[in-house]
Protein backbone atom coordinates (compact mmCIF):
# COMPACT_ATOMS: atom_id res chain seq x y z
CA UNK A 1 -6.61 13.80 -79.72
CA UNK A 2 -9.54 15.77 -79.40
CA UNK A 3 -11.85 13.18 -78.60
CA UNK A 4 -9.65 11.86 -75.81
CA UNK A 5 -9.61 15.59 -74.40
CA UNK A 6 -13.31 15.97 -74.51
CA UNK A 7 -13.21 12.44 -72.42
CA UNK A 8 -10.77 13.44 -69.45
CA UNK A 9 -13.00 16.84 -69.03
CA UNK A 10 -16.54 15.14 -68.36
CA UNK A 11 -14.81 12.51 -66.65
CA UNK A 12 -13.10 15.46 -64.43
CA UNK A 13 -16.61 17.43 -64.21
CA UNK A 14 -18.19 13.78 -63.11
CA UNK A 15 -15.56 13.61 -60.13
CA UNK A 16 -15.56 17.26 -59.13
CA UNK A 17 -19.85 17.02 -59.40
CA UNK A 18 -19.61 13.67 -56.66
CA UNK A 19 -17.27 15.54 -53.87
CA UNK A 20 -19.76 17.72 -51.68
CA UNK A 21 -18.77 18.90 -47.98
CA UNK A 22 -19.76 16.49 -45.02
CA UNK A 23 -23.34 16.88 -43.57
CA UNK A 24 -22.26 17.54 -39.69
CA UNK A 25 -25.50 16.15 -38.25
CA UNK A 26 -24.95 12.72 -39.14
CA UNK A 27 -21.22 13.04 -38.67
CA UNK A 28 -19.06 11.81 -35.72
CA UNK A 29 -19.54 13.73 -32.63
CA UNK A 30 -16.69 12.52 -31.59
CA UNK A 31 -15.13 15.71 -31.45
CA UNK A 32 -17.20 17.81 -29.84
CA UNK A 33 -17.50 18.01 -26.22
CA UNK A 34 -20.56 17.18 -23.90
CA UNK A 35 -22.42 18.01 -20.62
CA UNK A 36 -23.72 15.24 -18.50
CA UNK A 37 -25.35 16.43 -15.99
CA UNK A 38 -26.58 14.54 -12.58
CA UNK A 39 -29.54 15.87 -10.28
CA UNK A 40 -29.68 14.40 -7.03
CA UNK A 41 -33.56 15.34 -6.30
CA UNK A 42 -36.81 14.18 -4.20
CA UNK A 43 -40.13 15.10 -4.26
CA UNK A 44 -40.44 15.61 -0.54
CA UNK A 45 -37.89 18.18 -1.05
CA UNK A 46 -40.06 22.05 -1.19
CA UNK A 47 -37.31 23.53 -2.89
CA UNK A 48 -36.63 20.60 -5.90
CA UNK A 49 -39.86 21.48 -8.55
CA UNK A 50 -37.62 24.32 -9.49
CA UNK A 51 -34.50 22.23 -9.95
CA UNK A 52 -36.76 19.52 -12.12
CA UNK A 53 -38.07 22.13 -14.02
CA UNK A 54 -34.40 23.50 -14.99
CA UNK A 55 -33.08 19.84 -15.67
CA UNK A 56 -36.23 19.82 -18.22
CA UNK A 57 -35.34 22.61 -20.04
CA UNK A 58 -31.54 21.78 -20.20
CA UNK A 59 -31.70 18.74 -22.01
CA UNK A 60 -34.53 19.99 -24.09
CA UNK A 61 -32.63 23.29 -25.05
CA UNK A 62 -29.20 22.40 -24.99
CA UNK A 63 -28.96 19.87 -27.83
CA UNK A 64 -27.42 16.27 -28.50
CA UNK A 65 -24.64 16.48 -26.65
CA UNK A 66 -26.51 17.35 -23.40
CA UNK A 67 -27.55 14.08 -21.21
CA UNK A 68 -29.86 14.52 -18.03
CA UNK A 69 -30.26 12.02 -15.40
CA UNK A 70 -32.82 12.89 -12.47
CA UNK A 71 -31.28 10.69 -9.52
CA UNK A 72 -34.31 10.41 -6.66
CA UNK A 73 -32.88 10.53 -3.27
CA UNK A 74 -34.20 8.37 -0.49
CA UNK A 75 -33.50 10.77 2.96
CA UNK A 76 -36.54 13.05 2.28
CA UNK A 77 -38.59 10.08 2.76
CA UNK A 78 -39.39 10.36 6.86
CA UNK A 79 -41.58 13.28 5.92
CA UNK A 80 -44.49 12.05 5.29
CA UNK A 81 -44.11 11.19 1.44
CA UNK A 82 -42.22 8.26 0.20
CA UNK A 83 -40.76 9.07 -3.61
CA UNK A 84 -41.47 6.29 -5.38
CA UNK A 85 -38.73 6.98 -7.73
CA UNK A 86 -36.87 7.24 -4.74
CA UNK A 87 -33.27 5.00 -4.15
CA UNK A 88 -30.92 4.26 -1.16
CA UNK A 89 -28.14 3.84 -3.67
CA UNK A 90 -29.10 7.02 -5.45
CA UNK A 91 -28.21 8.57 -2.06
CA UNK A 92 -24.70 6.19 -1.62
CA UNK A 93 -23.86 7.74 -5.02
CA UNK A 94 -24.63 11.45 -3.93
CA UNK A 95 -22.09 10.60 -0.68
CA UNK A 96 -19.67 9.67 -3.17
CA UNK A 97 -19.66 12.99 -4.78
CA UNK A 98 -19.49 14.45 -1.49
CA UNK A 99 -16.48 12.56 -0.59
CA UNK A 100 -14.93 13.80 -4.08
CA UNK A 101 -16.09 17.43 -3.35
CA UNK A 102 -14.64 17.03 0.56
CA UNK A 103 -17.90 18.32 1.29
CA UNK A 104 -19.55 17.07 5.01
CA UNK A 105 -23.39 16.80 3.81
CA UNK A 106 -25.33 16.08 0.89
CA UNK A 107 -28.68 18.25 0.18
CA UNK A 108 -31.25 18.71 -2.68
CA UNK A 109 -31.60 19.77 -5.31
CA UNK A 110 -27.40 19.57 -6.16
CA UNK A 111 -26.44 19.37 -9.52
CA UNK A 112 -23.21 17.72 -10.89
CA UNK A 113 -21.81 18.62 -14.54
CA UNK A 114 -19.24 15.98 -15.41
CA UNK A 115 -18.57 15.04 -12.61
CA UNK A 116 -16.36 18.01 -11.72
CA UNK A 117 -18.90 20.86 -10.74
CA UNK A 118 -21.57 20.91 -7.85
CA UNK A 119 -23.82 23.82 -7.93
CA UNK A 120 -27.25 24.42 -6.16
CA UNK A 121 -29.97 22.24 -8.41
CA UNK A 122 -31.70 25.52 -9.31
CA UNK A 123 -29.18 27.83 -10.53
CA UNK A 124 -29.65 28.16 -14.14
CA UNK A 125 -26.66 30.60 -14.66
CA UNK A 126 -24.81 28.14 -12.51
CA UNK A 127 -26.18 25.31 -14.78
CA UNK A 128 -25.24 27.13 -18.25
CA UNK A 129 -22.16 28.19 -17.54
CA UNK A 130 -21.21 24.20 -16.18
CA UNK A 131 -22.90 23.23 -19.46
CA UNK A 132 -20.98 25.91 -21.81
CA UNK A 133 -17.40 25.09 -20.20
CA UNK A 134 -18.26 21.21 -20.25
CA UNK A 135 -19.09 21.77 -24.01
CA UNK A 136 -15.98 23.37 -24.94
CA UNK A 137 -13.95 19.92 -24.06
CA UNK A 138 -12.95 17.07 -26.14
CA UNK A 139 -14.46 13.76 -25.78
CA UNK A 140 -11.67 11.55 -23.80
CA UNK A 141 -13.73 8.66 -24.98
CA UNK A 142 -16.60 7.73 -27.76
CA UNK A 143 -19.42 5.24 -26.51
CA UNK A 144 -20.77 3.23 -29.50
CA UNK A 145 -23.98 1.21 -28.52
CA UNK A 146 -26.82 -0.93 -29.97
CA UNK A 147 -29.76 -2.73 -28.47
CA UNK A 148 -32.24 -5.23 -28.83
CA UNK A 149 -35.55 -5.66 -26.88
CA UNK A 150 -36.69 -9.27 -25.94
CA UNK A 151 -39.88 -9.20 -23.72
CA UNK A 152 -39.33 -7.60 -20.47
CA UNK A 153 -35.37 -7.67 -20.81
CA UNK A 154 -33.24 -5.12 -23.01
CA UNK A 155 -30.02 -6.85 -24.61
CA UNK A 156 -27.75 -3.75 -25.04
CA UNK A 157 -24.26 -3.78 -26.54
CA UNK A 158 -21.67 -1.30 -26.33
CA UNK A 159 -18.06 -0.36 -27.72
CA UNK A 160 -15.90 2.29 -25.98
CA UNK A 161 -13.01 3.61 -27.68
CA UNK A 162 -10.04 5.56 -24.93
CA UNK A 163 -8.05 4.52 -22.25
CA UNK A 164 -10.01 2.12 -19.92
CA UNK A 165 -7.33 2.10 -17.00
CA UNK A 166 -9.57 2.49 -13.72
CA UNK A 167 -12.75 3.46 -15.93
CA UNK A 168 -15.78 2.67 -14.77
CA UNK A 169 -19.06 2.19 -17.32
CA UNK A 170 -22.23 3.62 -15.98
CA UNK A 171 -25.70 2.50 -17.68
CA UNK A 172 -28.75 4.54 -16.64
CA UNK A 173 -32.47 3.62 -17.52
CA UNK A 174 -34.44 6.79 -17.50
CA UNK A 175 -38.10 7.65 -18.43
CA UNK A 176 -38.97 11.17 -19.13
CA UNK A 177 -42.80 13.12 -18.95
CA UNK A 178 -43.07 11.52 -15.17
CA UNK A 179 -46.35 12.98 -13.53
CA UNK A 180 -46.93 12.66 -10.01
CA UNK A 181 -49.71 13.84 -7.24
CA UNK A 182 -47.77 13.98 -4.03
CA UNK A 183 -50.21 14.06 -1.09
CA UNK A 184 -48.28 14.53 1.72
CA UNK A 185 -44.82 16.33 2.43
CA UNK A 186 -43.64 19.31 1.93
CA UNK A 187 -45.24 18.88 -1.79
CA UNK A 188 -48.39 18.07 -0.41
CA UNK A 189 -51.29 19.00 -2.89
CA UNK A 190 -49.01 19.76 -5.76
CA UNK A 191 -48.57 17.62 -9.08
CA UNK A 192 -44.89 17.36 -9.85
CA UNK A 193 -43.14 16.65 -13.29
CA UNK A 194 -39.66 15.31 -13.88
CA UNK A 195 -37.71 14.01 -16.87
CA UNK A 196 -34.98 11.59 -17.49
CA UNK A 197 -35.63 10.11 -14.21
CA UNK A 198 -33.47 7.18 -13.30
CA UNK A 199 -35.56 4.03 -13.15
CA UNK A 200 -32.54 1.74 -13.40
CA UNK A 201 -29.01 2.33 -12.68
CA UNK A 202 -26.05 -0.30 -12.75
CA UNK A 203 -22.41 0.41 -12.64
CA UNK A 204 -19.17 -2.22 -14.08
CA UNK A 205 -15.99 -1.95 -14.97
CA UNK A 206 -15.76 -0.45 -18.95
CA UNK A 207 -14.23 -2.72 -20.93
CA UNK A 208 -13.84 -2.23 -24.98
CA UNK A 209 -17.20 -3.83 -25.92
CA UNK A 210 -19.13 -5.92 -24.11
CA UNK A 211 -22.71 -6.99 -23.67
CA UNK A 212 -25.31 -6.73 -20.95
CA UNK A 213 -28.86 -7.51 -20.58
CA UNK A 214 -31.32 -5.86 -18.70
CA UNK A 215 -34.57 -5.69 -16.93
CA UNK A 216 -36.83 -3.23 -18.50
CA UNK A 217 -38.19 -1.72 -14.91
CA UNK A 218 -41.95 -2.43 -14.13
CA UNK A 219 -44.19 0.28 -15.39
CA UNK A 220 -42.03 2.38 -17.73
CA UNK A 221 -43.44 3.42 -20.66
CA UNK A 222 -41.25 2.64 -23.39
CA UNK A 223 -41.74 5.56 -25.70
CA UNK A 224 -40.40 7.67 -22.84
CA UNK A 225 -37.61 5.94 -22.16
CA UNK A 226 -33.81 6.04 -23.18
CA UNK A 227 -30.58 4.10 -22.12
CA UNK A 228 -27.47 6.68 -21.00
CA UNK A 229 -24.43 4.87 -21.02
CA UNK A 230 -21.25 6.72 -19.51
CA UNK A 231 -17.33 6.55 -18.80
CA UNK A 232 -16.36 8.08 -15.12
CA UNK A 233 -12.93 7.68 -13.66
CA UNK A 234 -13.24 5.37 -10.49
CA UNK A 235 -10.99 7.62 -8.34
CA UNK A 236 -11.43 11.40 -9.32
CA UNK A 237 -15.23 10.50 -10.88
CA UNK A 238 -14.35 12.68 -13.95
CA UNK A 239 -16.78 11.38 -16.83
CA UNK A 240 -15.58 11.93 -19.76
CA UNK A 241 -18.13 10.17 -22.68
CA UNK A 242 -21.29 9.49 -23.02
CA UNK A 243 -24.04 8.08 -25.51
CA UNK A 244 -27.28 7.43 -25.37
CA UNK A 245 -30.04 5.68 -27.11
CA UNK A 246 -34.17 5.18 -26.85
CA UNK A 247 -35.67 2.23 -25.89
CA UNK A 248 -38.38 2.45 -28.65
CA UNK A 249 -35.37 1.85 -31.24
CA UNK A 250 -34.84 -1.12 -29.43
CA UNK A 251 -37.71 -3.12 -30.98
């Protein structure tokens, strides 16, 4: 009788000894909520190096659950200094917002947090306060993704888990530490640094998993770069998940 008691005790201690609390940073961040944030920028724009600047220290203050994306508008371009990050359908997508916003022009730097709030670029407290409010939210959906690099061409898989009805699935290539000397322009003699830029951007209807492959865009250097992969609502251009993943894990 004894000896069975002394049994059930260190067998008791053994289970009690193998229970310990969750670690949180390699737990589901399901959860918690997250600020995407989308700069619509140029460097012939004078008044941008301060919005860059502020993007930069966002997403390197702000945590995991803070994505950047550093859209290069096209319109600045008649000035004298052609962006070379620079995209016609980085502008389309800033007229969209407009349209969303009901506002009648489109400038730089603008910031968009979510989807839902436009601010001035520059405007830290603006930017924060987008960023705290955004954080405070709930996922509506969890982006799962994977990815395999084969030569010049990235294979990248994805699972979404949430209600897909008229959800789009956004996938942005970026490269961050992005040096330039602009000679001309309203920049003219100054060297300009942006993050997160978006090299490649493609947009498809989300589906629960699916598979894409894609071009890995001419002179990025892969130990800078990162795939952002996120859920916006095709009407009211909410976005509500996001992951994101580096293109040196990707072989």
């Amino acid at each position: 009788m004894k000896y069975t008691t002394v049994v059930l005790i260190i067998l008791m201690a053994g289970l009690v000894s193998s229970f310990h609390p969750m670690d949180n940073t390699g737990a589901d961040t399901s959860e918690k909520g997250f600020a995407l944030i989308e700069l619509f920028t140029s460097q012939g724009c004078s008044s941008c190096p301060a919005a860059d600047r502020l993007l930069s220290e966002l997403i390197r203050e702000e945590g995991d659950n803070v994505y950047g994306l550093s859209f290069h508008v096209s319109y600045w371009n008649y000035l004298g200094w052609k962006d070379p990050y620079s995209s016609d359908s980085h502008t389309e997508r800033q007229r969209e917002y407009a349209r969303v916003f009901n506002n009648n022009r489109i400038y730089t730097p603008q910031m968009v947090v979510n989807g839902q709030e436009e601010f001035v670029g520059s405007g830290k407290a603006l930017a924060e306060n987008a960023i705290k409010k955004a954080l405070g939210n709930v996922h509506q959906h969890t982006v799962d993704l994977k990815m395999e690099r084969i030569n010049d061409r990235l294979r990248l898989g994805y699972t979404v888990r949430g209600p897909l009805k008229e959800r789009l699935l956004n996938i942005a290539i970026v490269e961050k530490d992005i040096t330039t000397k602009v000679t001309r322009g309203e920049n003219r003699s100054r060297t300009l640094h942006h993050d997160n830029v978006v090299r490649l951007f493609k947009t498809t209807a989300a589906k629960t998993a699916g598979e894409l492959t894609l071009p890995v865009p001419e002179g990025l250097d892969p130990s800078n770069g990162a795939v952002i992969v996120y859920i916006q609502h095709e009407k009211t251009w909410e976005i509500t998940g996001a992951s994101r993943i580096l293109l040196k894990k990707g072989g």
